[in-house]
Every structure is written in structure tokens, then in C-alpha cells.
PDB file of N, CA and C in Angstrom:
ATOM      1  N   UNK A   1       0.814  -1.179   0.000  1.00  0.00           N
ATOM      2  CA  UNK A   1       0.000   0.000   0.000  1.00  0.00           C
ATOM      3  C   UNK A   1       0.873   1.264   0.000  1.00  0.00           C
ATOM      4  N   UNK A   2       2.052   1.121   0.528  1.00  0.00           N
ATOM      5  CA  UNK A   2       2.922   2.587   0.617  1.00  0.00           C
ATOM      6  C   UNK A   2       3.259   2.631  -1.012  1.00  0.00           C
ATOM      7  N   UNK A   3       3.835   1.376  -1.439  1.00  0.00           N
ATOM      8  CA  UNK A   3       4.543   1.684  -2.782  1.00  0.00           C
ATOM      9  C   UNK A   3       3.450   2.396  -3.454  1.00  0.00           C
ATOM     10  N   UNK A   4       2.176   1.996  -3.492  1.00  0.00           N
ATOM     11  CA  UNK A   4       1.413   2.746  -4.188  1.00  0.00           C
ATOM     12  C   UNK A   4       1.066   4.160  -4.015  1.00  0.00           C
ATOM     13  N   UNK A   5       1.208   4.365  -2.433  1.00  0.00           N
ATOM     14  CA  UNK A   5       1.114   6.044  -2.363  1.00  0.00           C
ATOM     15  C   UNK A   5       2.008   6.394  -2.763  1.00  0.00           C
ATOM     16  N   UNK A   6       3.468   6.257  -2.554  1.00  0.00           N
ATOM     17  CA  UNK A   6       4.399   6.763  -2.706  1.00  0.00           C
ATOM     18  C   UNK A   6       4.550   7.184  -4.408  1.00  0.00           C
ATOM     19  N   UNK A   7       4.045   6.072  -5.212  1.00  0.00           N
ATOM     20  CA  UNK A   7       4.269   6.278  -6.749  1.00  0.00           C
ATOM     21  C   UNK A   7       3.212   7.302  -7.218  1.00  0.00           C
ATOM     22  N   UNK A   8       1.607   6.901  -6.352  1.00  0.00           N
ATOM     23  CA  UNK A   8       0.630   8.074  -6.404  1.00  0.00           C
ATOM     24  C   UNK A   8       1.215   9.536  -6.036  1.00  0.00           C
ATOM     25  N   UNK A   9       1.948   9.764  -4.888  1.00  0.00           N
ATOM     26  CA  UNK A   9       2.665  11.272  -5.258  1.00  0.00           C
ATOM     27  C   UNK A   9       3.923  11.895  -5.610  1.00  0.00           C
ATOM     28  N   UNK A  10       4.632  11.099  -6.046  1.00  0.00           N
ATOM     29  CA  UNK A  10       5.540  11.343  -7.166  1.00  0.00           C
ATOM     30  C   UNK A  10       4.803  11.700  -8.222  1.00  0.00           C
ATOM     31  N   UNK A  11       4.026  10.870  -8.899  1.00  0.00           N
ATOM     32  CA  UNK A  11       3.558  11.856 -10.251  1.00  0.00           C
ATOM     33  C   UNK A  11       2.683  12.345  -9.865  1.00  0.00           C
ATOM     34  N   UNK A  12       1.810  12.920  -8.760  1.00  0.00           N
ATOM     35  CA  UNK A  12       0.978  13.899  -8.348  1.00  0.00           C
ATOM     36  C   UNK A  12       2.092  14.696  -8.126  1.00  0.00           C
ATOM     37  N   UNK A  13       3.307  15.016  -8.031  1.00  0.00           N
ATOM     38  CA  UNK A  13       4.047  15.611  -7.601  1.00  0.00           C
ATOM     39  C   UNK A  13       5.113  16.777  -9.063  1.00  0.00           C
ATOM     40  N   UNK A  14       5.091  15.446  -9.560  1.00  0.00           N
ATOM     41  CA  UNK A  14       5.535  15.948 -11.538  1.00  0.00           C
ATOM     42  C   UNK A  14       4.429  16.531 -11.930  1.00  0.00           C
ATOM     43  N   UNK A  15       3.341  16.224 -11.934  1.00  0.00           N
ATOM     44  CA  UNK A  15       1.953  16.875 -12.929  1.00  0.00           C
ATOM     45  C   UNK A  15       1.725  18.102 -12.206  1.00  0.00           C
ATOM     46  N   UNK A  16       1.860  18.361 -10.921  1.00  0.00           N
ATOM     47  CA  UNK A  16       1.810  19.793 -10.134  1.00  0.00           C
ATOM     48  C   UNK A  16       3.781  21.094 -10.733  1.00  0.00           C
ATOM     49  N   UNK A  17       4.880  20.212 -11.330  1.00  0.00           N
ATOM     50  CA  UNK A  17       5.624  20.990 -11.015  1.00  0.00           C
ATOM     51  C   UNK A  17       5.505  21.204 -12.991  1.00  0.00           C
ATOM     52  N   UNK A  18       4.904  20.307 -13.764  1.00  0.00           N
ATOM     53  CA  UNK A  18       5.049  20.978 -14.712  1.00  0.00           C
ATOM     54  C   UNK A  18       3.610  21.895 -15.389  1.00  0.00           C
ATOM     55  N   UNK A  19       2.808  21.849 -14.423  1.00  0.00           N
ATOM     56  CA  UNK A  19       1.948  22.691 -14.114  1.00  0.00           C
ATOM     57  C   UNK A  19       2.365  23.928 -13.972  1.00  0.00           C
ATOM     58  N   UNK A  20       3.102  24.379 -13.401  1.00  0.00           N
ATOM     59  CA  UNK A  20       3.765  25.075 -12.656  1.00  0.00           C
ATOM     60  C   UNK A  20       4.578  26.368 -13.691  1.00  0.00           C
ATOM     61  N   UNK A  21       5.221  25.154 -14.006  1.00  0.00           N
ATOM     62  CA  UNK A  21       6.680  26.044 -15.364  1.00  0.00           C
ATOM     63  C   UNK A  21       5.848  26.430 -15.847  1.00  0.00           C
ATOM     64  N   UNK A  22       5.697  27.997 -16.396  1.00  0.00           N
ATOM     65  CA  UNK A  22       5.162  28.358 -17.436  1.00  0.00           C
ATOM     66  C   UNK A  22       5.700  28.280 -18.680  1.00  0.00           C
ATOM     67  N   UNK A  23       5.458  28.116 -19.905  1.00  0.00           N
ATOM     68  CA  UNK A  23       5.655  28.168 -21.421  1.00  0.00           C
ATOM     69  C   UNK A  23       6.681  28.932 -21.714  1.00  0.00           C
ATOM     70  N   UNK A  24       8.106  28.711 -21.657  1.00  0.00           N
ATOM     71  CA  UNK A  24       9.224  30.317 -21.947  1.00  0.00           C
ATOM     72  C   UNK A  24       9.548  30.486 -23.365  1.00  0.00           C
ATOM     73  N   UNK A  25       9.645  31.137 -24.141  1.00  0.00           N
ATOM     74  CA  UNK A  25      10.357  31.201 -25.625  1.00  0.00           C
ATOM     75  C   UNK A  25      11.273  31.934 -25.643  1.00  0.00           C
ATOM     76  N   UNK A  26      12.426  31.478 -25.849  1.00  0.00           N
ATOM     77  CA  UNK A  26      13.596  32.012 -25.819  1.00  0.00           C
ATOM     78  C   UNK A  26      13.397  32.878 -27.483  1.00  0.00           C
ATOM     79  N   UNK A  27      14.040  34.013 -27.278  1.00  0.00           N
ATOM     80  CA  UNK A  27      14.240  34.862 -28.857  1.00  0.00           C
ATOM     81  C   UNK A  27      15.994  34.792 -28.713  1.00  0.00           C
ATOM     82  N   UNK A  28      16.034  33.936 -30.044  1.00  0.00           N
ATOM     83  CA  UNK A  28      17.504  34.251 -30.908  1.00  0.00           C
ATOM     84  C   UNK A  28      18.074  35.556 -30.976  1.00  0.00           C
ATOM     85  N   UNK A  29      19.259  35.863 -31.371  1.00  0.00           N
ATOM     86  CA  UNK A  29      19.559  37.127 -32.240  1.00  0.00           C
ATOM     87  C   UNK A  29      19.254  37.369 -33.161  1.00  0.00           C
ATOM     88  N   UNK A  30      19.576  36.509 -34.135  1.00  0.00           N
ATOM     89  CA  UNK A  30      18.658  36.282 -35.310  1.00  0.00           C
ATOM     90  C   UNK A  30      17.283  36.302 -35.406  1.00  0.00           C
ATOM     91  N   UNK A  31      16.330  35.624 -34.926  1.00  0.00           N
ATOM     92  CA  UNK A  31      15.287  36.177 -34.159  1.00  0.00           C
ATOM     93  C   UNK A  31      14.510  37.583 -34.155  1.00  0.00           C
ATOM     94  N   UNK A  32      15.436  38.057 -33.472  1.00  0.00           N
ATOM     95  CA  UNK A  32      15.315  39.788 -33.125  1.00  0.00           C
ATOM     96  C   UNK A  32      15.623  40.806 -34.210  1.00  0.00           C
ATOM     97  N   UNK A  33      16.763  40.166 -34.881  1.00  0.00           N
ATOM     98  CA  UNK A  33      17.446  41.156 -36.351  1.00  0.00           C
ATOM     99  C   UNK A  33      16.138  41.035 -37.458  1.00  0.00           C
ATOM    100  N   UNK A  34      15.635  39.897 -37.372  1.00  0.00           N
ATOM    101  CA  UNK A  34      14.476  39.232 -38.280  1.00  0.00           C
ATOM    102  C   UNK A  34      13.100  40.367 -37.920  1.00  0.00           C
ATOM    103  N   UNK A  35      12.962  40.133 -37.006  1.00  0.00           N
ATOM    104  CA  UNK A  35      11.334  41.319 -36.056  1.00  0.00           C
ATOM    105  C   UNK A  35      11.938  42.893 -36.524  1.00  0.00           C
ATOM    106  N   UNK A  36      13.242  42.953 -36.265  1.00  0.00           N
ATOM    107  CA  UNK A  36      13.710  44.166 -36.369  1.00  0.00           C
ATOM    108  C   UNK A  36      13.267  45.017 -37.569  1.00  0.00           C
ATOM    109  N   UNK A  37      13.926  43.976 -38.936  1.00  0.00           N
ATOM    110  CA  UNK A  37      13.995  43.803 -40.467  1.00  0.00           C
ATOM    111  C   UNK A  37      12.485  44.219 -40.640  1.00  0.00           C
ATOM    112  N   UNK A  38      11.566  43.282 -40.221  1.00  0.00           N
ATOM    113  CA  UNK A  38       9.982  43.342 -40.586  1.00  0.00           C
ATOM    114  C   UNK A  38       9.507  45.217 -39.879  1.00  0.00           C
ATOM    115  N   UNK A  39       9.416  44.813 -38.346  1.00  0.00           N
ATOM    116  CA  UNK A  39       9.638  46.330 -38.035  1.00  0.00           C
ATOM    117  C   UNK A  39       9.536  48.146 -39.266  1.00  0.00           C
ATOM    118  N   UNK A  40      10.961  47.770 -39.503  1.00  0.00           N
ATOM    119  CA  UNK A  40      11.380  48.841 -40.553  1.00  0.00           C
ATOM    120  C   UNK A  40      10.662  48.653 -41.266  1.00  0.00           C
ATOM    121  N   UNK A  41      10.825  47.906 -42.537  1.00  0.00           N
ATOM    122  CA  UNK A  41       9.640  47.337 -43.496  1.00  0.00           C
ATOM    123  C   UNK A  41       8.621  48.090 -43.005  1.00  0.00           C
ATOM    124  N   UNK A  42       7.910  47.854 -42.280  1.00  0.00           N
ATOM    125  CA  UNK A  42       6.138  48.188 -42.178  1.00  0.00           C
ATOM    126  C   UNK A  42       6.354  49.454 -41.707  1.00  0.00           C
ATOM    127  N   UNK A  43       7.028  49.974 -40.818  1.00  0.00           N
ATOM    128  CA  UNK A  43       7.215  51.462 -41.100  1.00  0.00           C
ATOM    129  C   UNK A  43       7.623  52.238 -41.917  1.00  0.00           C
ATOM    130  N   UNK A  44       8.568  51.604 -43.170  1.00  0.00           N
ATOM    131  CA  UNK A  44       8.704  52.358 -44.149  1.00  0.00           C
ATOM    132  C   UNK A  44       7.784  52.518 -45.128  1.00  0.00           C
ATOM    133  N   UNK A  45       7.069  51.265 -45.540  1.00  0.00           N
ATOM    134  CA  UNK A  45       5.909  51.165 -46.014  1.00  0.00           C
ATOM    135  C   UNK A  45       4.605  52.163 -45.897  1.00  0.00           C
ATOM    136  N   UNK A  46       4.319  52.582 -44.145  1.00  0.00           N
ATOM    137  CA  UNK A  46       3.363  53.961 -43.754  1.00  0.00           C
ATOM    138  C   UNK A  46       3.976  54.674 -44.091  1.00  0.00           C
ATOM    139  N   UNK A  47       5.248  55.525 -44.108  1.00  0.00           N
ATOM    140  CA  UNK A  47       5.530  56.367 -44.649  1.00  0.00           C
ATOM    141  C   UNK A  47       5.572  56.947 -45.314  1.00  0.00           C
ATOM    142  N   UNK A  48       5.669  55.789 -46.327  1.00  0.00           N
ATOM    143  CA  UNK A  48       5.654  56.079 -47.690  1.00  0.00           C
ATOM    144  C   UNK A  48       4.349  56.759 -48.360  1.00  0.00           C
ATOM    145  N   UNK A  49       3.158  55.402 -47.846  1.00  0.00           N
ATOM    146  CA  UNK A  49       1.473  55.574 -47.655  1.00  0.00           C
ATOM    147  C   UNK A  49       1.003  57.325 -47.656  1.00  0.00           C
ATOM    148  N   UNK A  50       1.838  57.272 -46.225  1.00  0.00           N
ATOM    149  CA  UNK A  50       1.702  59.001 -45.832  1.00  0.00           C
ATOM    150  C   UNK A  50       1.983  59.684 -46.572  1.00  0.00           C
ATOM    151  N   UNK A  51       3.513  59.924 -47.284  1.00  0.00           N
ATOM    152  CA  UNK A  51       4.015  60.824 -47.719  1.00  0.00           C
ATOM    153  C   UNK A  51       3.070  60.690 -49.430  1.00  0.00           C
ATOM    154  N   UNK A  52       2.369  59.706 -49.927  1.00  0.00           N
ATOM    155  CA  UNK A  52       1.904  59.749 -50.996  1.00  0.00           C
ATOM    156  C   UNK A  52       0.298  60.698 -51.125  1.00  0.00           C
ATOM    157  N   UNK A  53       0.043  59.945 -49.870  1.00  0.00           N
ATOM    158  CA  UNK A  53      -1.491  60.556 -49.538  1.00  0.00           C
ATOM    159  C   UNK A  53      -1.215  62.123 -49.526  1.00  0.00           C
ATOM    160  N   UNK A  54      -0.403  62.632 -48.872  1.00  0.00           N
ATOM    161  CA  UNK A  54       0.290  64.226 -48.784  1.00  0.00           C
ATOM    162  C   UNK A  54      -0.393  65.254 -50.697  1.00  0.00           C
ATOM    163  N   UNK A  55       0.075  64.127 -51.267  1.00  0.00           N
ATOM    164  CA  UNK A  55       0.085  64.804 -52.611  1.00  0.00           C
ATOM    165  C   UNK A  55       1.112  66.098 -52.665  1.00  0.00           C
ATOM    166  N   UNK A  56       1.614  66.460 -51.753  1.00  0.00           N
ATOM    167  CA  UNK A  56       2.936  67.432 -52.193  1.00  0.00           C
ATOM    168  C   UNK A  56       4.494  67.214 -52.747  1.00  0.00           C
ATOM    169  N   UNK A  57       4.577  65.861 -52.653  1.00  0.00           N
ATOM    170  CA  UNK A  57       5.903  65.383 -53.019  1.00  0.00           C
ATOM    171  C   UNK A  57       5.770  64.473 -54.175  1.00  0.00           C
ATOM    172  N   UNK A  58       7.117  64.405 -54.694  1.00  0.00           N
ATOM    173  CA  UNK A  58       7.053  63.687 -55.995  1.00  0.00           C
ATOM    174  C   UNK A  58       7.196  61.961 -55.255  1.00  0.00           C
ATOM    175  N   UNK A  59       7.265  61.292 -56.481  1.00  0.00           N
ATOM    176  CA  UNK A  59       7.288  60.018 -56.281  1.00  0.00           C
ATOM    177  C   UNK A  59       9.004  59.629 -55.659  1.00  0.00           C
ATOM    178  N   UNK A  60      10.061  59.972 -55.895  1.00  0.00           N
ATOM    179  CA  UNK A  60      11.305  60.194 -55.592  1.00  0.00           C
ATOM    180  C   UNK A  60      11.610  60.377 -54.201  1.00  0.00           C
ATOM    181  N   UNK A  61      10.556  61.684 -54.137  1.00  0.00           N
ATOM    182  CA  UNK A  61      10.370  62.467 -52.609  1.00  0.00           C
ATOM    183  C   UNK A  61      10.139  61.009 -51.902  1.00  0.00           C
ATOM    184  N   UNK A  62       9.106  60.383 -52.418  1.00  0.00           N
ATOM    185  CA  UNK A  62       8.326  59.938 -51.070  1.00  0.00           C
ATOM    186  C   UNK A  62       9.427  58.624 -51.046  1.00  0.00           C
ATOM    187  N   UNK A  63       9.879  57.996 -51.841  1.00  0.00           N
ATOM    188  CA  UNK A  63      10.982  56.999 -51.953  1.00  0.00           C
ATOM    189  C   UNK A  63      11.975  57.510 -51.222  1.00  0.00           C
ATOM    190  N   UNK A  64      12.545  58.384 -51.123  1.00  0.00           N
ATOM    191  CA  UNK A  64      13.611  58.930 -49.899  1.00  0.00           C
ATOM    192  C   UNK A  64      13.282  58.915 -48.822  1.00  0.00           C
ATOM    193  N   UNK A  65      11.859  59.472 -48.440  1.00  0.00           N
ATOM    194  CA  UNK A  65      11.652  59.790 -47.085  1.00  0.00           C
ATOM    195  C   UNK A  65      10.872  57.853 -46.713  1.00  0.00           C
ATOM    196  N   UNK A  66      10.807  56.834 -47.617  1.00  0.00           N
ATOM    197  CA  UNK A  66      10.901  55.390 -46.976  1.00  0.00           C
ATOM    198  C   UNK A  66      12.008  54.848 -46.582  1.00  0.00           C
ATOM    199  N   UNK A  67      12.994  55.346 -47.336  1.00  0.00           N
ATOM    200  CA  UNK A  67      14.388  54.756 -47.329  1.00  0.00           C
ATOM    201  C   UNK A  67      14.900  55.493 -46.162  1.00  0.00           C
ATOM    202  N   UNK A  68      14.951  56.649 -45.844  1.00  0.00           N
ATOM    203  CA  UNK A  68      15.325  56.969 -44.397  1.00  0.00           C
ATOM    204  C   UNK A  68      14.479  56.781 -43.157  1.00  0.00           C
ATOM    205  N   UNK A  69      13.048  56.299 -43.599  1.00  0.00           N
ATOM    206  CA  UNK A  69      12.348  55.714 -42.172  1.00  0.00           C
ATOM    207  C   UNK A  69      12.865  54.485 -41.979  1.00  0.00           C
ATOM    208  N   UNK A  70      13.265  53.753 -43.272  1.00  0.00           N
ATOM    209  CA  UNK A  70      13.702  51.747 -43.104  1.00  0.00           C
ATOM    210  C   UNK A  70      15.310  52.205 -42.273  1.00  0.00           C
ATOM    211  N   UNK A  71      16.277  53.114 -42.937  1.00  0.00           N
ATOM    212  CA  UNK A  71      17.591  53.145 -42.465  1.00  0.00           C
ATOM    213  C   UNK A  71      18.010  53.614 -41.359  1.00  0.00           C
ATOM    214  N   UNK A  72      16.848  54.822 -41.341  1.00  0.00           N
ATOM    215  CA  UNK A  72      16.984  55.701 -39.563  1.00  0.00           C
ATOM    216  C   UNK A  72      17.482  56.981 -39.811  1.00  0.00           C
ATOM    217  N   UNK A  73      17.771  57.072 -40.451  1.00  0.00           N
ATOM    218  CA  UNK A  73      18.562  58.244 -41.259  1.00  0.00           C
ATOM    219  C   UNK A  73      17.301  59.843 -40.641  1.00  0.00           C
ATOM    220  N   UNK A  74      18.568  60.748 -40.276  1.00  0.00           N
ATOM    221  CA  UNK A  74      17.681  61.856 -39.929  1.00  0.00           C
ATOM    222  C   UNK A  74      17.692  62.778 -40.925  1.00  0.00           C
ATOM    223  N   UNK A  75      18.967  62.595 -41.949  1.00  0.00           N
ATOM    224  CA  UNK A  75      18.587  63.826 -43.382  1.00  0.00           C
ATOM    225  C   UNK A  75      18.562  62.964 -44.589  1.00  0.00           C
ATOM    226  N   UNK A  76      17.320  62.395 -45.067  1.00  0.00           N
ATOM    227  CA  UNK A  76      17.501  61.540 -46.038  1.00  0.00           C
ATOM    228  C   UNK A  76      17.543  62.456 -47.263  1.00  0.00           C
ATOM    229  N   UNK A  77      17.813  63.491 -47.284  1.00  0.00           N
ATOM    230  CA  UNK A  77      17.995  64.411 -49.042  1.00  0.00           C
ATOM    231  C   UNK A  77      19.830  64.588 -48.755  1.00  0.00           C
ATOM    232  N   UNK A  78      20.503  64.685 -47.947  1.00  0.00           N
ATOM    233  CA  UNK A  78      21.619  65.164 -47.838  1.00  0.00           C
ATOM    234  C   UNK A  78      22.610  63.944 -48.313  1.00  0.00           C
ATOM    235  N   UNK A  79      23.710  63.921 -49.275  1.00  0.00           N
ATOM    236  CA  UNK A  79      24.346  62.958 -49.702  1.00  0.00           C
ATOM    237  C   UNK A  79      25.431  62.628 -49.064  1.00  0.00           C
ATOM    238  N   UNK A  80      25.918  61.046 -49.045  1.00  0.00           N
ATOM    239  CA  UNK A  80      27.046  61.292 -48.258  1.00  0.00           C
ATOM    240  C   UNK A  80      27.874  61.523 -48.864  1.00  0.00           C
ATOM    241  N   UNK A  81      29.441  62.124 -48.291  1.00  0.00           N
ATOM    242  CA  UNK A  81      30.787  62.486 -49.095  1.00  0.00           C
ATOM    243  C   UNK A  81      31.407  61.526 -48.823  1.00  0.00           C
ATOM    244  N   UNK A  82      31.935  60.725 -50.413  1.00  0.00           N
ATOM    245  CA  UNK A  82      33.171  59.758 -50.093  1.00  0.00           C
ATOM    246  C   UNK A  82      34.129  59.799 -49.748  1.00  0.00           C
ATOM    247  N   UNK A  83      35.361  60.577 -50.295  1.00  0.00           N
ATOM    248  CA  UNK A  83      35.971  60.976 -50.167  1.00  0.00           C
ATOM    249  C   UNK A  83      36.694  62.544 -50.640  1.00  0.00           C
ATOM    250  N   UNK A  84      36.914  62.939 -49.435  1.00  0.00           N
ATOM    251  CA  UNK A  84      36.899  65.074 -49.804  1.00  0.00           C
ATOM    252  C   UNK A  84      38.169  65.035 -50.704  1.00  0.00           C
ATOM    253  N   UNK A  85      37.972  65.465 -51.311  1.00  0.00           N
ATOM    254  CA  UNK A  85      39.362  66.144 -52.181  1.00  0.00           C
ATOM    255  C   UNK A  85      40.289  66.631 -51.446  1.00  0.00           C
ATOM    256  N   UNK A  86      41.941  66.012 -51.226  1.00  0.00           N
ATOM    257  CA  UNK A  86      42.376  66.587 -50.179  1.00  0.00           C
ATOM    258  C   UNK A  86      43.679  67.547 -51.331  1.00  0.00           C
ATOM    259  N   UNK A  87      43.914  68.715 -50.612  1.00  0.00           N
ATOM    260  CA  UNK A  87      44.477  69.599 -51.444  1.00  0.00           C
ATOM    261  C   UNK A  87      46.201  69.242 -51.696  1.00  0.00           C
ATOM    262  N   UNK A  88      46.725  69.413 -52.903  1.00  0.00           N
ATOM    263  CA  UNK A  88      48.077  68.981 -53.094  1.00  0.00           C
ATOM    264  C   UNK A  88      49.002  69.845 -52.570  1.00  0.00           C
ATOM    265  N   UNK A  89      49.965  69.834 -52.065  1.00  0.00           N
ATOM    266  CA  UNK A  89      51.276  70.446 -51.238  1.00  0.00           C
ATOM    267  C   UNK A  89      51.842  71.211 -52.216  1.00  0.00           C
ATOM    268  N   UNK A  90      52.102  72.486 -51.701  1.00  0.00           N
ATOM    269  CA  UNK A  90      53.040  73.416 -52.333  1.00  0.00           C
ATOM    270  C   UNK A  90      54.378  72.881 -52.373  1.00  0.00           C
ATOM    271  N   UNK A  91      54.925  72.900 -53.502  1.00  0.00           N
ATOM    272  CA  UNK A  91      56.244  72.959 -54.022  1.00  0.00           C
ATOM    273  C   UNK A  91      56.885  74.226 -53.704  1.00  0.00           C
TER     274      UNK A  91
END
């Protein structure tokens, strides 16, 4: 009769502790770069939405101002400089 209680709360004992654990999902890095990726996407996408609905900007316009909502970019008309011309030495 003990063996049987004893085996009765052992797994009354497992079915209460995995009761218990809640459900965890670990997020990758990858993972996160992925949510991140989508993220941008769908905000560049409203932006774009927006800046079309506007009717004041050209089609170009509104393609810049997606490409700096996806990149983060705070002056998306301003170009970058590759490399400055550096001036040659007096002889």
C-alpha cells in the first residue's frame, strides 16, 4: 500500500511541477534582427502611404523619405561624401 502512495505522489508531484513552469520562448539574435527587419519594413511602407497621400511630393520624394524611415537616417535628401578632395602640397 505505501509503494502505491508513494508512486501516487511522485507523479501527483511531476503533474503539479510541470503545471507550474510556465511556457518560456527564448528569442535568438537572429530572431530579433528578423522582427527588427519586418519592423522597418512596415514602417517604411506607412511612410511612404503618408508621404503619398500628402500629394505634395514627388514620387522620388516619397521613396527617400521610406528609405530613411527603413535606415533611420535623420537627413535623407543630404548625400554622403566619399571621399573630400584633399588639397596637393606646395612645391
Amino acid at each position: 500500500m505505501q509503494r502505491n502512495f508513494r508512486r501516487g505522489v511522485g507523479v501527483l508531484v511531476a503533474i503539479v511541477m510541470l503545471a507550474v513552469v510556465a511556457p518560456a520562448s527564448s528569442q535568438t539574435q537572429g530572431m530579433n534582427r528578423r522582427n527588427d527587419r519586418r519592423n522597418d519594413r512596415q514602417a517604411g511602407r506607412a511612410a511612404k502611404q503618408a508621404c503619398k497621400a500628402g500629394d505634395e511630393k514627388s514620387r522620388a520624394e516619397c521613396r527617400q523619405v521610406k528609405r530613411s524611415v527603413k535606415h533611420g537616417t535623420d537627413h535623407p535628401t543630404e548625400a554622403p561624401v566619399a571621399n573630400p578632395p584633399t588639397p596637393a602640397p606646395a612645391n
